[in-house]
Protein backbone atom coordinates (compact mmCIF):
# COMPACT_ATOMS: atom_id res chain seq x y z
CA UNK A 1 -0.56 -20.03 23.72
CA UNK A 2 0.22 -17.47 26.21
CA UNK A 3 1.63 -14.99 24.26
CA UNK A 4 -0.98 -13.64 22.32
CA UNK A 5 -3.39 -13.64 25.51
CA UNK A 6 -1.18 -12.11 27.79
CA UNK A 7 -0.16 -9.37 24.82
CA UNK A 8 -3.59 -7.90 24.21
CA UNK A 9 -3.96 -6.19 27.40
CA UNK A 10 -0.78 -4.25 26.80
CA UNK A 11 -1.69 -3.15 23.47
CA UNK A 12 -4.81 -2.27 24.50
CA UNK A 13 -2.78 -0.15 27.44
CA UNK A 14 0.23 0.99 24.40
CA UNK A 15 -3.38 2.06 22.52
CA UNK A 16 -5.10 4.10 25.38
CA UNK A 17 -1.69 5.83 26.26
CA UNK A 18 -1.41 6.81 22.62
CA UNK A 19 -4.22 7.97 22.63
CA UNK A 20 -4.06 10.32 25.70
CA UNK A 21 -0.89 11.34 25.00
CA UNK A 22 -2.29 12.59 20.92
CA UNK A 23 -5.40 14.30 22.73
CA UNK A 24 -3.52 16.01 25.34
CA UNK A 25 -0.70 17.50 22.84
CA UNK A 26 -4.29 18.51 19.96
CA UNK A 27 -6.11 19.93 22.69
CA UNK A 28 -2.71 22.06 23.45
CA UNK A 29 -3.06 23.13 20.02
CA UNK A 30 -6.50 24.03 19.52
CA UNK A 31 -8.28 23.66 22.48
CA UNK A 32 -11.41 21.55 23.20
CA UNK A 33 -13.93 23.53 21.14
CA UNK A 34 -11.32 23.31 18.42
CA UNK A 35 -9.82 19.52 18.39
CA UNK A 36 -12.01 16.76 16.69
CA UNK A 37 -11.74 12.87 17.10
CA UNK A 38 -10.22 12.43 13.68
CA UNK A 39 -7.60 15.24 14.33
CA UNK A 40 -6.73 12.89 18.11
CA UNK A 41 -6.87 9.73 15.95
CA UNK A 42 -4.14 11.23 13.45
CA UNK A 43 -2.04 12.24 16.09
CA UNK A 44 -2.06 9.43 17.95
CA UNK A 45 -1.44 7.37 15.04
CA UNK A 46 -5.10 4.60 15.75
CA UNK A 47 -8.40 5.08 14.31
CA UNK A 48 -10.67 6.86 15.33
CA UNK A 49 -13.01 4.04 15.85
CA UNK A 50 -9.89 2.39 18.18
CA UNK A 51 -10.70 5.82 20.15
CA UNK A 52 -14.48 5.55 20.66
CA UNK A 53 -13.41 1.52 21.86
CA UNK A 54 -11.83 3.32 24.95
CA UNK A 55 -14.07 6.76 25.40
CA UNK A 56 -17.75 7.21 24.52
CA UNK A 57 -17.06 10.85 23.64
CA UNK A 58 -14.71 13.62 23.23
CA UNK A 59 -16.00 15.17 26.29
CA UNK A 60 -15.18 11.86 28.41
CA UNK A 61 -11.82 11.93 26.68
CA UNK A 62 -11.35 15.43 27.00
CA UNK A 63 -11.92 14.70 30.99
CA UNK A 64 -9.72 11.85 31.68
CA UNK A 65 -6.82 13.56 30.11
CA UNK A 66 -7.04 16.75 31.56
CA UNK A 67 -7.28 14.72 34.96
CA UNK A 68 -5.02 12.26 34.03
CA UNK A 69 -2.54 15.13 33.49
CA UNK A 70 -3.51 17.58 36.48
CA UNK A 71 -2.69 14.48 38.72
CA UNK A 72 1.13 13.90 37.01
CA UNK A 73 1.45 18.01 37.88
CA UNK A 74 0.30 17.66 41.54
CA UNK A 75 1.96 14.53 42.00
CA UNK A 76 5.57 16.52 41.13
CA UNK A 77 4.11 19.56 43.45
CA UNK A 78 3.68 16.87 46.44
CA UNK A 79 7.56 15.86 46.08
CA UNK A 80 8.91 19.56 45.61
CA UNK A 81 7.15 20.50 48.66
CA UNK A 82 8.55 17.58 50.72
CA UNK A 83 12.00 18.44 48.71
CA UNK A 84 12.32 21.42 50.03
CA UNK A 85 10.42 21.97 53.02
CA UNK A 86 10.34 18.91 54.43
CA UNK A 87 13.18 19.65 56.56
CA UNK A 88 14.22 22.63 57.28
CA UNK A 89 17.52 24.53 58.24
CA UNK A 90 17.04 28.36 56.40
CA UNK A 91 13.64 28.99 55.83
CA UNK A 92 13.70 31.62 53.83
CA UNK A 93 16.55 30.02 51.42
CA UNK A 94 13.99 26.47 51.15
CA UNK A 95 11.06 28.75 50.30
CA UNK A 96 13.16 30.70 47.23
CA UNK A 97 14.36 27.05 46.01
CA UNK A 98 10.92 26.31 46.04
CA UNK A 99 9.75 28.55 44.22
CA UNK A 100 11.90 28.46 41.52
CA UNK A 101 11.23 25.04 40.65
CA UNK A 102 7.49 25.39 41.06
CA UNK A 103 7.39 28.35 38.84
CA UNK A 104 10.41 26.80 36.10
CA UNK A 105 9.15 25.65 32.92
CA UNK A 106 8.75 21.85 32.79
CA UNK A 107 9.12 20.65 29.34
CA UNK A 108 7.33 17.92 30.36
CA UNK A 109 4.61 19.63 31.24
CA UNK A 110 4.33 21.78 28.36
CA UNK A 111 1.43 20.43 26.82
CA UNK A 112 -0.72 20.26 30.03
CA UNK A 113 -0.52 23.92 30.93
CA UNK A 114 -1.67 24.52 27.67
CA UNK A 115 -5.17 23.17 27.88
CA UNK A 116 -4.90 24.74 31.55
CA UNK A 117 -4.71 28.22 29.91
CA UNK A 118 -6.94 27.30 26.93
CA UNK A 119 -9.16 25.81 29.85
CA UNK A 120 -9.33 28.96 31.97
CA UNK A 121 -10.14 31.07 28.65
CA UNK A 122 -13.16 28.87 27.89
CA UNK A 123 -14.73 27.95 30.83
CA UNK A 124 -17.64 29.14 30.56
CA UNK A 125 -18.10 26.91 27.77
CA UNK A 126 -17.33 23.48 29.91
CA UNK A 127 -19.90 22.08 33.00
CA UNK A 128 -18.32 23.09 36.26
CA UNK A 129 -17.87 19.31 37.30
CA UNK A 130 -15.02 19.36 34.59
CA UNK A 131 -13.87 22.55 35.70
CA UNK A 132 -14.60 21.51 39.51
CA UNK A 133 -12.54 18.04 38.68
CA UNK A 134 -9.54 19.61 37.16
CA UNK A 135 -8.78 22.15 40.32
CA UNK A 136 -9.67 19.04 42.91
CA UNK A 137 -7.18 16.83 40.89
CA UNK A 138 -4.39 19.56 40.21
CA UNK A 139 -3.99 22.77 41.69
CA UNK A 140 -6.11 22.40 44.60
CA UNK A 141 -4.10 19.57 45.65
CA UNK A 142 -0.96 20.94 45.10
CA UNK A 143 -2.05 23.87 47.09
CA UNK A 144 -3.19 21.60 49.63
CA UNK A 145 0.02 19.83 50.31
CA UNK A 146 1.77 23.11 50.29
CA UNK A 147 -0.64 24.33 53.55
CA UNK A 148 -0.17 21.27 54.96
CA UNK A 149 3.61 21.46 54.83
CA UNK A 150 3.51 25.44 55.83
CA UNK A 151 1.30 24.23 59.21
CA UNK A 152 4.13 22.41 60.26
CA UNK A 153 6.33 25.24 60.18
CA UNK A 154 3.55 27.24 61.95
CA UNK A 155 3.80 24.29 64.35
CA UNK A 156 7.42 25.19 64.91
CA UNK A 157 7.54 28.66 65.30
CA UNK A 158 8.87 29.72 62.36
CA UNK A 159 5.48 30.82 60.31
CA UNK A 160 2.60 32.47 62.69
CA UNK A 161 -0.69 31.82 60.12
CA UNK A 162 -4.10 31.25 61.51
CA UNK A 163 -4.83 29.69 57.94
CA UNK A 164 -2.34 27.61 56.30
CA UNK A 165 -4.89 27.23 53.07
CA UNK A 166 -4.73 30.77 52.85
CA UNK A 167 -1.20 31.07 53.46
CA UNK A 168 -0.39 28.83 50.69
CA UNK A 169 -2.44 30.60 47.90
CA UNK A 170 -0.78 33.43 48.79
CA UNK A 171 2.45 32.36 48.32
CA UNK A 172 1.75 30.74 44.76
CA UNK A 173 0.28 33.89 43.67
CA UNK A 174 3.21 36.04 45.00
CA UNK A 175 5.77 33.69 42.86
CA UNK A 176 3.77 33.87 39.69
CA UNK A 177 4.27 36.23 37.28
CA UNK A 178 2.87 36.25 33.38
CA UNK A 179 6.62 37.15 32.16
CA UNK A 180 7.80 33.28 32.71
CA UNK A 181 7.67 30.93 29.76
CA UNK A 182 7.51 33.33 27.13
CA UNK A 183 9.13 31.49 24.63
CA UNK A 184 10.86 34.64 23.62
CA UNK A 185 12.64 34.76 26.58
CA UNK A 186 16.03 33.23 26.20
CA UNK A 187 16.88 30.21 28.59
CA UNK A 188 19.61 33.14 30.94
CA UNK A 189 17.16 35.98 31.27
CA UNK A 190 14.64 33.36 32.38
CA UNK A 191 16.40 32.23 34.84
CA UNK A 192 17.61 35.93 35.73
CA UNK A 193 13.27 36.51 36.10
CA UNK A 194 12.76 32.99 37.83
CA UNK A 195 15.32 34.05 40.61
CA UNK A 196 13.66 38.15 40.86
CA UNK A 197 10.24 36.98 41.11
CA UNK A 198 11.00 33.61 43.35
CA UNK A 199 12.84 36.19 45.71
CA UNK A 200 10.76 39.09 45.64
CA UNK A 201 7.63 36.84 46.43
CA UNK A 202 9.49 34.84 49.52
CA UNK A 203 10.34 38.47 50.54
CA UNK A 204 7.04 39.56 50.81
CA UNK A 205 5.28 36.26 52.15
CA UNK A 206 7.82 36.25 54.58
CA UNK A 207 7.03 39.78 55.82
CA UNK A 208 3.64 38.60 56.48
CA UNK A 209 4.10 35.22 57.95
CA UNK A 210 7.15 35.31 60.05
CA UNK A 211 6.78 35.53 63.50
CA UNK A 212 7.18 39.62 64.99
CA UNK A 213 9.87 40.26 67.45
CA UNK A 214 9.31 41.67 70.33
């Protein structure tokens, strides 16, 4: 008696996970303005009327995994930045490790970042609460964990930054660079530009932020 009852809730979860997990790799692929229930539905391997039994649109679907996702991303962010700064011995030798794994291709993250750069190249074409959403539930709060982390060191002495926020923009800017993730690039000279750009940017944010002698 209890088995049927207490299995329909987990298919219905093994359905909706399915089903974000299809959407998120199709709208990788072709993007939102490109990706079409049926296309989700054969990916995920459910009907598509199994898909409009969880989400009233494509757009609402189109939402929840991009959020759904953004929050997985920060989430990893948070425990890097606690990894690595969270205490600290060699400042500049934390920030670098940082850096590279912030910046290192996560396979498991693959499909995410691209919608993010399908995202950023249309939109114009999405409302700005979805845009708005996606920054508040991924970068932004990566970003902000990063500032809050970089006060602290401010706190001690060893960073001198009247804005922490700012601060921590900066220094995921200077560690970016278009060059990583080409899948062109072979796995050694990716790691060879991972290391010159994770140092070259710590080098520079460090000239900035570390406290003048004298």
């Amino acid at each position: 008696m209890t088995g049927p009852t207490t299995s329909a809730p987990r298919r219905r979860t093994q359905k909706r996970r399915a089903i974000l997990d299809g959407a998120l790799r199709v709208f990788g692929r072709v993007g939102y303005l490109g990706a079409s229930i049926d296309m989700i539905a054969a990916e995920a391997d459910v009907s598509t009327r199994t898909i409009y039994n969880h989400f009233e649109n494509k757009e609402e679907l189109f939402s929840t995994v991009l959020l759904e996702s953004s929050t997985r991303v920060a989430v990893t962010r948070e425990a890097l930045v606690e990894q690595h700064l969270g205490v600290v011995t060699d400042l500049e030798s934390a920030l670098i490790a940082l850096a590279k794994e912030w910046v290192r291709p996560n396979p498991d993250f693959e499909d995410h970042f691209r919608v993010v750069r399908r995202l950023r190249a249309e939109s114009d074409r999405f409302p700005r609460e979805v845009v708005r959403s996606w920054q508040e539930a991924g970068p932004f709060r990566a970003r902000r964990a990063l500032a809050a982390r970089m006060a602290l060191l401010a706190d001690r002495g060893l960073l001198v930054m009247p804005d922490p926020e700012l601060a921590a923009q900066q220094f995921m800017a200077l560690i970016t660079d278009a060059t990583i993730g080409r899948a062109e690039v072979s796995t050694t000279a990716l790691e060879s530009e991972i290391d010159r750009v994770a140092r070259a940017g710590v080098h520079t944010f460090l000239y900035g932020y570390l406290p003048r002698k004298g």
